[in-house]
Protein backbone atom coordinates (compact mmCIF):
# COMPACT_ATOMS: atom_id res chain seq x y z
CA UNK A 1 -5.31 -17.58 -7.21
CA UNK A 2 -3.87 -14.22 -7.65
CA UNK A 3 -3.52 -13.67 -4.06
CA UNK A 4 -1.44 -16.83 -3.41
CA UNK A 5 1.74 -16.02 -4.97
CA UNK A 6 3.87 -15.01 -1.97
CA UNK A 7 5.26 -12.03 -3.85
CA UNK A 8 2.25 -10.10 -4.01
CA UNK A 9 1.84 -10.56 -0.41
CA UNK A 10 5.47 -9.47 0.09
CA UNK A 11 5.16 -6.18 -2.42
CA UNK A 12 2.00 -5.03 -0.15
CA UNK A 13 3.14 -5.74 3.12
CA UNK A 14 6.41 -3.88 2.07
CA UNK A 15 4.87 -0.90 0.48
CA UNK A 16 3.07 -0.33 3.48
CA UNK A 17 6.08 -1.00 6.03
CA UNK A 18 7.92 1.81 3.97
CA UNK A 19 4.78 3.88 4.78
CA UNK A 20 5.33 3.33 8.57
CA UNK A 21 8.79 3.77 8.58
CA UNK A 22 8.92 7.11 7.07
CA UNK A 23 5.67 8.29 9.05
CA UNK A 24 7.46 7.51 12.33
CA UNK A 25 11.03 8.89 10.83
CA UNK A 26 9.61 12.25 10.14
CA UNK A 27 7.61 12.27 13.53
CA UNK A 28 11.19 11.71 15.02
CA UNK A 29 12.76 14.27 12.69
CA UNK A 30 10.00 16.70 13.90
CA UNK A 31 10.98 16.65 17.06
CA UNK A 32 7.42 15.21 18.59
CA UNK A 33 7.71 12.82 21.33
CA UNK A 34 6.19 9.49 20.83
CA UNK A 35 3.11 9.35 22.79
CA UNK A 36 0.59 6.57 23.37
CA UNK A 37 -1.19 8.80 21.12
CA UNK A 38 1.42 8.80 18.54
CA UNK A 39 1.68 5.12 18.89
CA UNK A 40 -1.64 4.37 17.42
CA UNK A 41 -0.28 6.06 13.79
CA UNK A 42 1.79 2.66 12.97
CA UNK A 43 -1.28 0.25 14.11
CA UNK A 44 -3.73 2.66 11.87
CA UNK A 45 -1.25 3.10 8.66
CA UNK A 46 -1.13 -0.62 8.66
CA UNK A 47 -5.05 -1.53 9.11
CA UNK A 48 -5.64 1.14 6.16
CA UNK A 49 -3.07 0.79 3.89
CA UNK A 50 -3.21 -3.51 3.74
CA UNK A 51 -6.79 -2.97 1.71
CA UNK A 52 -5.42 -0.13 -0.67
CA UNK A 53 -2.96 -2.68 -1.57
CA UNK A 54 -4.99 -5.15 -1.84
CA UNK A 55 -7.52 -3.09 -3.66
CA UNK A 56 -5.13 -1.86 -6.36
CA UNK A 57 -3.46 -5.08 -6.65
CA UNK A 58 -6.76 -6.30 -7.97
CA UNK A 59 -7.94 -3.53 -9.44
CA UNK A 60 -4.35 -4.15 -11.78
CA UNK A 61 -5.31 -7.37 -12.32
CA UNK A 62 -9.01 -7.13 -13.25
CA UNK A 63 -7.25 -4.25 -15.86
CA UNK A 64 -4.78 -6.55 -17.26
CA UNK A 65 -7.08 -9.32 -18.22
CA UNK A 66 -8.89 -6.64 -20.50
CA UNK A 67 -5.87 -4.92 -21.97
CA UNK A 68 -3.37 -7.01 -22.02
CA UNK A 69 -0.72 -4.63 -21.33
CA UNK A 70 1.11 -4.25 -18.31
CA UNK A 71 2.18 0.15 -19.24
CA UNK A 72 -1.89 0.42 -20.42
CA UNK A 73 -2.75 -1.99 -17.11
CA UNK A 74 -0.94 0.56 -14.81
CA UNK A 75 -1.86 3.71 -16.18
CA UNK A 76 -5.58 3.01 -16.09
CA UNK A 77 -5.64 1.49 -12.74
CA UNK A 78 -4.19 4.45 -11.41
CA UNK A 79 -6.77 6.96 -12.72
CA UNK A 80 -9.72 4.85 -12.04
CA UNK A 81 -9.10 4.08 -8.82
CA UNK A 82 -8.81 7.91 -7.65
């Protein structure tokens, strides 16, 4: 049920949209042209990074339902999922 709150799905797509956007803005800061090869780098940031979000979105949740704490929650998802 987690998953069906339209926030969640809003945080993740947005935390990976910021990922794009700054990938492509420092491509264009660079000075690289934007290549069919370069093109694939949006496509590819978003296929990866939509399961990492998922993935630590339920990692927090499966760590919240045994401490109880949102600062404890966060803290231990972070280290155990690197």
């Amino acid at each position: 049920m987690f998953f069906r709150s339209l926030k969640v799905v809003l945080v993740s797509m947005v935390v990976v949209i910021i990922g794009v956007v700054w990938s492509v803005g420092s491509i264009g800061l660079i000075g690289f042209e934007l290549t069919g090869l370069m093109g694939l780098i949006p496509p590819l940031m978003i296929v990866i990074g939509i399961p990492n979000c998922i993935y630590l979105i339920n990692k927090y949740q499966q760590e919240f339902k045994i401490h109880g704490n949102k600062a404890k929650s966060t803290f231990s998802c972070d280290w155990k999922s690197w």
